[in-house]
PDB file of N, CA and C in Angstrom:
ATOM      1  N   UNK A   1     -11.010 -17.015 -14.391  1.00  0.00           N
ATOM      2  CA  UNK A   1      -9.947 -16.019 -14.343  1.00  0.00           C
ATOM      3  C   UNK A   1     -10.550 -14.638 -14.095  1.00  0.00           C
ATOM      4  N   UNK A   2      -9.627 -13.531 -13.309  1.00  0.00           N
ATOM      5  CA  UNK A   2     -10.339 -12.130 -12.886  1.00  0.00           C
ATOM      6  C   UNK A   2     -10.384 -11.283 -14.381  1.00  0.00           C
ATOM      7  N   UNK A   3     -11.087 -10.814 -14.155  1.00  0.00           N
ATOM      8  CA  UNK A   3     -11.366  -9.378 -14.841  1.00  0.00           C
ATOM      9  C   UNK A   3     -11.057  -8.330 -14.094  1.00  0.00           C
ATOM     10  N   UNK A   4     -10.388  -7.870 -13.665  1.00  0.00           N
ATOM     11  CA  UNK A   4      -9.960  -6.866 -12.171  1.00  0.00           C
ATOM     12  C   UNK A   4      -8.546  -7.213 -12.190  1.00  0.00           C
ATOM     13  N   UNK A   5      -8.117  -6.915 -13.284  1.00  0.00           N
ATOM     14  CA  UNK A   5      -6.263  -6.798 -13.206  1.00  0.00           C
ATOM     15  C   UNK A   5      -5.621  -5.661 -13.082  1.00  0.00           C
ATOM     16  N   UNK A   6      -4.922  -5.640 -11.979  1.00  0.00           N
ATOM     17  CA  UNK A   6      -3.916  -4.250 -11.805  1.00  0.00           C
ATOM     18  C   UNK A   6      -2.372  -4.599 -12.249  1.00  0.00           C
ATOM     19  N   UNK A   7      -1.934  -4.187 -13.691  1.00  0.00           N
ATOM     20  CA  UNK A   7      -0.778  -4.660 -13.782  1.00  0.00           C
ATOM     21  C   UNK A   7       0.158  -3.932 -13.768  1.00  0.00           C
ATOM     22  N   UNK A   8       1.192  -4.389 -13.385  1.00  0.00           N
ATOM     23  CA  UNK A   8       2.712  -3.061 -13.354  1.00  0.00           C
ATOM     24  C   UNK A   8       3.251  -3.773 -14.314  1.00  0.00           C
ATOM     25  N   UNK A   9       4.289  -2.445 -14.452  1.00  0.00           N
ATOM     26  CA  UNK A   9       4.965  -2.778 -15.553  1.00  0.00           C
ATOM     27  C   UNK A   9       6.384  -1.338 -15.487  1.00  0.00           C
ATOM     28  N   UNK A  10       7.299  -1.841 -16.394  1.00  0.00           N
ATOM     29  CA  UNK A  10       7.845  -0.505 -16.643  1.00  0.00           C
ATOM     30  C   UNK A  10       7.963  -0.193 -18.141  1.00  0.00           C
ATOM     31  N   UNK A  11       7.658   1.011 -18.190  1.00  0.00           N
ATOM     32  CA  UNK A  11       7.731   1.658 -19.016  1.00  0.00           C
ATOM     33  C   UNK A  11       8.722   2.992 -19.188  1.00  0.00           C
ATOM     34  N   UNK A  12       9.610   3.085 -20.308  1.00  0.00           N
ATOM     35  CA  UNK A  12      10.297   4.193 -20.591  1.00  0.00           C
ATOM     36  C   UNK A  12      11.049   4.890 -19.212  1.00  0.00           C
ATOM     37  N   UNK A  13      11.593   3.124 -18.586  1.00  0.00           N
ATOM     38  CA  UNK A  13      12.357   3.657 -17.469  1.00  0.00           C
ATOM     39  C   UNK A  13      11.690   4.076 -16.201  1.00  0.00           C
ATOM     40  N   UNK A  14      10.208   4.132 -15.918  1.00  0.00           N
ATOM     41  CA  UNK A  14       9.632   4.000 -14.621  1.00  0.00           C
ATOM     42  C   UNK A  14       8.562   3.396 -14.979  1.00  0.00           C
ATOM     43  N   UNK A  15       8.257   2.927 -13.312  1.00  0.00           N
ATOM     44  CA  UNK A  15       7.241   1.669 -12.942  1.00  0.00           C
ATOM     45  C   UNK A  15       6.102   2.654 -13.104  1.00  0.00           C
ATOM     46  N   UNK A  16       4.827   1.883 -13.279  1.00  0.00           N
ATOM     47  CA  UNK A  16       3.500   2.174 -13.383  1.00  0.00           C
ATOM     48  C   UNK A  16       2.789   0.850 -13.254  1.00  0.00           C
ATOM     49  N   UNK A  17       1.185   1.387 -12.819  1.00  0.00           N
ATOM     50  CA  UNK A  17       0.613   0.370 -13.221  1.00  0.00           C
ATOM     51  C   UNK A  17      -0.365   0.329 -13.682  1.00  0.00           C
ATOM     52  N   UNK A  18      -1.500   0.039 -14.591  1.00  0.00           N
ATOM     53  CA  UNK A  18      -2.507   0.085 -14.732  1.00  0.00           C
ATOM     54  C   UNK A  18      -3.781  -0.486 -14.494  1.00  0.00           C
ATOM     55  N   UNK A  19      -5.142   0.091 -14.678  1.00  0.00           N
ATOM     56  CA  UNK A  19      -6.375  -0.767 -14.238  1.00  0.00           C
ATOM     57  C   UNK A  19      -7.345  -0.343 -15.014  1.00  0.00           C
ATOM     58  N   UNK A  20      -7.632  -1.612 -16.146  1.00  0.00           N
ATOM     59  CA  UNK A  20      -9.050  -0.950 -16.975  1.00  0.00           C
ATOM     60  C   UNK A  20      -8.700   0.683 -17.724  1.00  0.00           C
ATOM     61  N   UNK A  21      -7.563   0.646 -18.485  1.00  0.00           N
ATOM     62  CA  UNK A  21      -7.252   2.052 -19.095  1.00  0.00           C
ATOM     63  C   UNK A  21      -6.639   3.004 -18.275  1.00  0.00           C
ATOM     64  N   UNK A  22      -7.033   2.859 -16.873  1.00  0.00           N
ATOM     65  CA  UNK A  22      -6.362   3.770 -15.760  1.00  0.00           C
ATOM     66  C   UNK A  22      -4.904   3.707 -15.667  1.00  0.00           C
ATOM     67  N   UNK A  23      -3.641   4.849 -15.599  1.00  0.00           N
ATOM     68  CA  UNK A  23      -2.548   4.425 -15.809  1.00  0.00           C
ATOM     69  C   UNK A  23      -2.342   5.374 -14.338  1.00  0.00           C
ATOM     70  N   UNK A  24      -1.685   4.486 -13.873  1.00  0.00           N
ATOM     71  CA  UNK A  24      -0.959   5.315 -12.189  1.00  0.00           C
ATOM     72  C   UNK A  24       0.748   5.358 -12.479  1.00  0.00           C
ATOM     73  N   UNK A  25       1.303   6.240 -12.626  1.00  0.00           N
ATOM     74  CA  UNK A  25       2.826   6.200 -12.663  1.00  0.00           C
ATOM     75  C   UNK A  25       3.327   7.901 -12.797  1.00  0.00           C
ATOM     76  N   UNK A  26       4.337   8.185 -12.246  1.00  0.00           N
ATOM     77  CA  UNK A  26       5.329   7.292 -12.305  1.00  0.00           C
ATOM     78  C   UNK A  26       5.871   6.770 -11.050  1.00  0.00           C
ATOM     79  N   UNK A  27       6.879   5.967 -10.707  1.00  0.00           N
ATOM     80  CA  UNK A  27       7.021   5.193  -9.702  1.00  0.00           C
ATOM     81  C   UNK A  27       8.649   4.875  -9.973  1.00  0.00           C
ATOM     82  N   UNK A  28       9.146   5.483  -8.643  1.00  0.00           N
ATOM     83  CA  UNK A  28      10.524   5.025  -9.162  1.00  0.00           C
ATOM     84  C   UNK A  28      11.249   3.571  -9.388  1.00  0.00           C
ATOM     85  N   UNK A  29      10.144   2.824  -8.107  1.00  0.00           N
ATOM     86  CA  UNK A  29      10.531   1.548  -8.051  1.00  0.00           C
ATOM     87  C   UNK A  29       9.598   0.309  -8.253  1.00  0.00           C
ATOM     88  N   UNK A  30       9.935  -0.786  -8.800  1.00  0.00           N
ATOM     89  CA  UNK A  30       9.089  -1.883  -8.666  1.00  0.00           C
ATOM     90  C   UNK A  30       8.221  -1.794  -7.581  1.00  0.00           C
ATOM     91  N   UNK A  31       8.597  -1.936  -6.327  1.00  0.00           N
ATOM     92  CA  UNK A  31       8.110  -2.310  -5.219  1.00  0.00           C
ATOM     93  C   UNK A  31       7.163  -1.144  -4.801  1.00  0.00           C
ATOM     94  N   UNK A  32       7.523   0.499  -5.356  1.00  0.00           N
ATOM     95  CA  UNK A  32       6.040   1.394  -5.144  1.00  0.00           C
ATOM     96  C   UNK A  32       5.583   1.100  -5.542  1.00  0.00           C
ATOM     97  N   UNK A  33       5.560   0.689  -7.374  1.00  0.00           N
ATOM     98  CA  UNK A  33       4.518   0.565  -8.100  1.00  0.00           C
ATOM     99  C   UNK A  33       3.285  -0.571  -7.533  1.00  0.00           C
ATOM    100  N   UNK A  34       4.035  -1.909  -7.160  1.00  0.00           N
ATOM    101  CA  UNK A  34       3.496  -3.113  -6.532  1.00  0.00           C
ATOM    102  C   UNK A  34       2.536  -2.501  -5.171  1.00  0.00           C
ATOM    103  N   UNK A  35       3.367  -1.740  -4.571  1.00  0.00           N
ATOM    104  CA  UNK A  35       2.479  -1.233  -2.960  1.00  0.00           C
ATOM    105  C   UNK A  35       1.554  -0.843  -3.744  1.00  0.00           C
ATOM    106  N   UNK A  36       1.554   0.503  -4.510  1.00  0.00           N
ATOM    107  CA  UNK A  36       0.482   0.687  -5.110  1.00  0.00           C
ATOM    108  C   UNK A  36      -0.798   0.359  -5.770  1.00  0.00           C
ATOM    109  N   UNK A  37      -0.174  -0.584  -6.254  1.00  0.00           N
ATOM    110  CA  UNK A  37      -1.234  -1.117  -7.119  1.00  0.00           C
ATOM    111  C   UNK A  37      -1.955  -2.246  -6.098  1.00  0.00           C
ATOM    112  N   UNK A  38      -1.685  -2.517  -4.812  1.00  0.00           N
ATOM    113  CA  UNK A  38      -2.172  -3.795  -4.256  1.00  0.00           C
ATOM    114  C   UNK A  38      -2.872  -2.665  -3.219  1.00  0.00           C
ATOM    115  N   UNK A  39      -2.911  -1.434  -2.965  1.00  0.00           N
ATOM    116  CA  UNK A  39      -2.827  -0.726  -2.085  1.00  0.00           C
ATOM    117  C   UNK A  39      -4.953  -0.524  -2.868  1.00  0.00           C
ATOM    118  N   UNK A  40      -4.590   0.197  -4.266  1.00  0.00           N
ATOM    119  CA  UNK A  40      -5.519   0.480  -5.031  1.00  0.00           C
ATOM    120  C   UNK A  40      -6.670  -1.123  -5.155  1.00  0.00           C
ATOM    121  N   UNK A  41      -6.070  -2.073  -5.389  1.00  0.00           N
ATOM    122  CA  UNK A  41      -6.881  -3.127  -5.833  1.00  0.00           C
ATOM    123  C   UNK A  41      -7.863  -3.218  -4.126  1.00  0.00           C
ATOM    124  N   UNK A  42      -6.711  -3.370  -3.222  1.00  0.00           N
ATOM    125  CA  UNK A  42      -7.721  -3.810  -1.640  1.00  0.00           C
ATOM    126  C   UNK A  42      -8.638  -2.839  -1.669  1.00  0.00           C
ATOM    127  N   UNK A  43      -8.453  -1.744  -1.843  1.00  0.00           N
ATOM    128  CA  UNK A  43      -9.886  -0.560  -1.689  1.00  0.00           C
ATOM    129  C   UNK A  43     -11.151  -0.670  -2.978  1.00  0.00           C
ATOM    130  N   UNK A  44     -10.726  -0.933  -4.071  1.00  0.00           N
ATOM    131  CA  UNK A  44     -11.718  -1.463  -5.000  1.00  0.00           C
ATOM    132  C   UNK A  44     -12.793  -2.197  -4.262  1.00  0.00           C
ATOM    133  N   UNK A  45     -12.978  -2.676  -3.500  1.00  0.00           N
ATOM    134  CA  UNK A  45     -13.435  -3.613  -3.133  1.00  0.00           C
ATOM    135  C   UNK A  45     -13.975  -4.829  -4.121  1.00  0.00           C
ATOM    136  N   UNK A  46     -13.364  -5.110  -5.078  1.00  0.00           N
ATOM    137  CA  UNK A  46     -13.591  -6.154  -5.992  1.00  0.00           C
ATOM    138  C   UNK A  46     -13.321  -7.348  -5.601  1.00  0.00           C
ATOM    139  N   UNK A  47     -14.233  -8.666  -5.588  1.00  0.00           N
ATOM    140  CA  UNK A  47     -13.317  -9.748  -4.955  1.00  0.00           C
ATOM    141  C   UNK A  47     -12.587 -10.891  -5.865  1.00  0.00           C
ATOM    142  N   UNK A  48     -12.567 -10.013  -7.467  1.00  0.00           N
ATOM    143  CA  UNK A  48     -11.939 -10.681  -8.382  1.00  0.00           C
ATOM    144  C   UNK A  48     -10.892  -9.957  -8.935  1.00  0.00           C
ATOM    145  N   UNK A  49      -9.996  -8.888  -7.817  1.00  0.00           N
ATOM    146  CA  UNK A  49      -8.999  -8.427  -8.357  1.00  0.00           C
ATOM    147  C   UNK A  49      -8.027  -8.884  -7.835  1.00  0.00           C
ATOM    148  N   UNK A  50      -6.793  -8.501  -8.818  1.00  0.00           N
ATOM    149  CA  UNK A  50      -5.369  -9.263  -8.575  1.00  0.00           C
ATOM    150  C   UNK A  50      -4.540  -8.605  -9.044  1.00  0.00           C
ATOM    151  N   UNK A  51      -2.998  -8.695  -8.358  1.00  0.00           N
ATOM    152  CA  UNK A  51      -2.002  -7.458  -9.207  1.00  0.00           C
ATOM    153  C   UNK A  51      -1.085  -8.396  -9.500  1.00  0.00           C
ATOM    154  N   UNK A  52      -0.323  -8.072 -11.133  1.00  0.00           N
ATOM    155  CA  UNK A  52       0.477  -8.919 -11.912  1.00  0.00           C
ATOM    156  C   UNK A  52       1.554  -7.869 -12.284  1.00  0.00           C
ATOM    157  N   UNK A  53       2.975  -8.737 -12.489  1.00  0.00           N
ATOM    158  CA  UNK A  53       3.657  -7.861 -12.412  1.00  0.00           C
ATOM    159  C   UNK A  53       4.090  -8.380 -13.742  1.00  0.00           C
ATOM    160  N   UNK A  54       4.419  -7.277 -14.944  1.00  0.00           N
ATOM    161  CA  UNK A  54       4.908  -7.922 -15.848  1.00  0.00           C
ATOM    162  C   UNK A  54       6.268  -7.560 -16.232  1.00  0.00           C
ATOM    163  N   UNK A  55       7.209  -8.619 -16.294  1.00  0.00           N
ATOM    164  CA  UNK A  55       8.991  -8.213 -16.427  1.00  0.00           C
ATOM    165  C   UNK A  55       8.716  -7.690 -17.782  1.00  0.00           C
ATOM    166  N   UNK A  56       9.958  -7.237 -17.917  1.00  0.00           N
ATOM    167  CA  UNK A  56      10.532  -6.760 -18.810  1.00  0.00           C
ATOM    168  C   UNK A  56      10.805  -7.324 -20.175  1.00  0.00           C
ATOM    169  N   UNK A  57      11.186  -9.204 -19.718  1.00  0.00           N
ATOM    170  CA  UNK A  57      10.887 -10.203 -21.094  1.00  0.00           C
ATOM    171  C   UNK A  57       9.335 -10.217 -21.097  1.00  0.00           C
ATOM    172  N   UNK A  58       8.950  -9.883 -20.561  1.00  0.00           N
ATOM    173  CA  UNK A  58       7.060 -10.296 -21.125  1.00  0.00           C
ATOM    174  C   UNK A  58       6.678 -11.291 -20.194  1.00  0.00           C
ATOM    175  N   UNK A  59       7.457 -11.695 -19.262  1.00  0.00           N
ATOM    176  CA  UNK A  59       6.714 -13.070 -18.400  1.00  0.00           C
ATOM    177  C   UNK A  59       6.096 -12.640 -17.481  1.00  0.00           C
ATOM    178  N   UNK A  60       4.738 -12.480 -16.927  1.00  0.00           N
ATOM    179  CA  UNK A  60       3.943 -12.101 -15.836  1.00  0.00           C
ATOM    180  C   UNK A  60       3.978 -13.230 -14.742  1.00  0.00           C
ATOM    181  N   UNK A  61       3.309 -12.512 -13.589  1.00  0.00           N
ATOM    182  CA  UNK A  61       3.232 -13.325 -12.338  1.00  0.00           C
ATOM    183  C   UNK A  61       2.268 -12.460 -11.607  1.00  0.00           C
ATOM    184  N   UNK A  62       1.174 -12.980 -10.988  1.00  0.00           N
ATOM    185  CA  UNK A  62       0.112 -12.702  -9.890  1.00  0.00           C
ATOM    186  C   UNK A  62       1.500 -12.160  -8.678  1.00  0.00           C
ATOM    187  N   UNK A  63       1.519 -11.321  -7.904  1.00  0.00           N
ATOM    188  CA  UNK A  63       1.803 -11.199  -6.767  1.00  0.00           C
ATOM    189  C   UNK A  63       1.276 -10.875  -5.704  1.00  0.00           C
ATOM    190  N   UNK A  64      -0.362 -10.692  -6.031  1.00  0.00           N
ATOM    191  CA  UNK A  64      -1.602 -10.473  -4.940  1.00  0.00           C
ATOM    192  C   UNK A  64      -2.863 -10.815  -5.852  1.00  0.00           C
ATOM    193  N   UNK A  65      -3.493 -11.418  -5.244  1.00  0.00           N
ATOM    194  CA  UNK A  65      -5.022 -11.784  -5.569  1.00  0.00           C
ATOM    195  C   UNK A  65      -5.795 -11.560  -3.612  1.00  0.00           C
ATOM    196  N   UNK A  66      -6.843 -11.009  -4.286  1.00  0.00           N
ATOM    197  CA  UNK A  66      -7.970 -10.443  -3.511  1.00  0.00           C
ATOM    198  C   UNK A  66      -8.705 -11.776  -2.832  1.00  0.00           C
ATOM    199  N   UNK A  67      -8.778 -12.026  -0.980  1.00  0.00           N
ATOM    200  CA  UNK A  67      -8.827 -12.870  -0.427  1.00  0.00           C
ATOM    201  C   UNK A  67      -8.463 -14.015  -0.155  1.00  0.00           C
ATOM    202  N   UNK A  68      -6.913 -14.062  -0.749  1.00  0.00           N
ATOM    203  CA  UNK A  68      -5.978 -15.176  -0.583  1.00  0.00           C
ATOM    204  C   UNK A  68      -5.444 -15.528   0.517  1.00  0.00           C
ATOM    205  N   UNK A  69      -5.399 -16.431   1.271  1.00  0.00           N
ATOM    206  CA  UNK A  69      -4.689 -16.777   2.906  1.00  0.00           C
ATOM    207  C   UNK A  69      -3.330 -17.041   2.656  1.00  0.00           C
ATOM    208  N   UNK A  70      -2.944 -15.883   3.714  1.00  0.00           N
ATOM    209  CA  UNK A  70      -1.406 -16.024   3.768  1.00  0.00           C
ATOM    210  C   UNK A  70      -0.381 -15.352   3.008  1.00  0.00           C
ATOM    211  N   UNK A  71      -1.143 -14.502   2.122  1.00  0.00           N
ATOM    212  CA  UNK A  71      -0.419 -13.473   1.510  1.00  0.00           C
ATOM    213  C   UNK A  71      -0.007 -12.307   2.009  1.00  0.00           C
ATOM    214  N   UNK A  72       1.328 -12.137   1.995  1.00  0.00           N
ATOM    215  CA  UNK A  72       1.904 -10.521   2.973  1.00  0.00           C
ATOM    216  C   UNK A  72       1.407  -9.167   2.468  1.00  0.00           C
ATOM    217  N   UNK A  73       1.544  -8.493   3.187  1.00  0.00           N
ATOM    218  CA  UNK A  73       1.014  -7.210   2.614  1.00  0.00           C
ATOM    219  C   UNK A  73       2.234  -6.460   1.758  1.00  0.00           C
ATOM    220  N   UNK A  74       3.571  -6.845   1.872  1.00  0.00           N
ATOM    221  CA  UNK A  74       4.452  -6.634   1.073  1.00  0.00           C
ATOM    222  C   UNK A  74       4.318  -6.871  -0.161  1.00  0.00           C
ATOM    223  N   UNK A  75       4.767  -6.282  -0.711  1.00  0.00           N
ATOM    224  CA  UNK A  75       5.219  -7.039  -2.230  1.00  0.00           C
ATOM    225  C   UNK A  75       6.097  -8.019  -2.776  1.00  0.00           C
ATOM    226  N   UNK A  76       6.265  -9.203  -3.312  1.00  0.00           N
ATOM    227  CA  UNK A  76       6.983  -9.742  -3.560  1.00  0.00           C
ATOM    228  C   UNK A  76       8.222  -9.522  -3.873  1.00  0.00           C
ATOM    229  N   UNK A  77       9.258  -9.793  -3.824  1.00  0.00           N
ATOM    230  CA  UNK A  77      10.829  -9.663  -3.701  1.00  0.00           C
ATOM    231  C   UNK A  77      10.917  -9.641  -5.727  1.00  0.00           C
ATOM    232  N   UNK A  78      11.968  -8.789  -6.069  1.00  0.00           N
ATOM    233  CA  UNK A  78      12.297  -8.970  -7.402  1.00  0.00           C
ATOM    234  C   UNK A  78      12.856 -10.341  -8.098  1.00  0.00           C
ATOM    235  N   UNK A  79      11.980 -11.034  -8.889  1.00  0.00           N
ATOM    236  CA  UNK A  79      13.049 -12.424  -8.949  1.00  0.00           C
ATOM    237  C   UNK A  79      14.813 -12.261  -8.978  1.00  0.00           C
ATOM    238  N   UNK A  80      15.245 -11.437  -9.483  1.00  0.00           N
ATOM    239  CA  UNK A  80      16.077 -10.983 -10.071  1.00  0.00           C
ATOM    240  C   UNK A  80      17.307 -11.049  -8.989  1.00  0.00           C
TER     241      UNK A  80
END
């Protein structure tokens, strides 16, 4: 499993995300926060990073990992 997690999240009504204590926000929307944070992880050049998005009940999900085939450069759609 990575050590190189960029996770979003919302907090107190806007998106953010964080990395290793680093907090990037605010963000009006899921989907900046997500650009963002996948935007930040590709330039890391880490090849064990990945961005997780965590809802609001607490259930996370990977929506980018670093050298995966076939993954869009978008962000994943809101389950919701």
């Amino acid at each position: 499993m990575t050590q190189n997690h960029y996770i979003v999240c919302e907090r107190d009504g806007a998106w953010q995300h964080t990395n290793r204590g680093s907090i990037s926000a605010p963000f009006k929307t899921r989907e900046a926060a997500i650009e963002s944070a996948i935007d930040e992880a590709r330039e890391s050049g880490q090849f064990d990073a990945e961005v997780i998005v965590q809802d609001p009940e607490t259930q996370s999900r990977t929506v980018w990992r670093h050298g995966e085939a076939g993954q869009a450069s978008s962000p994943a759609p809101d389950p919701q």
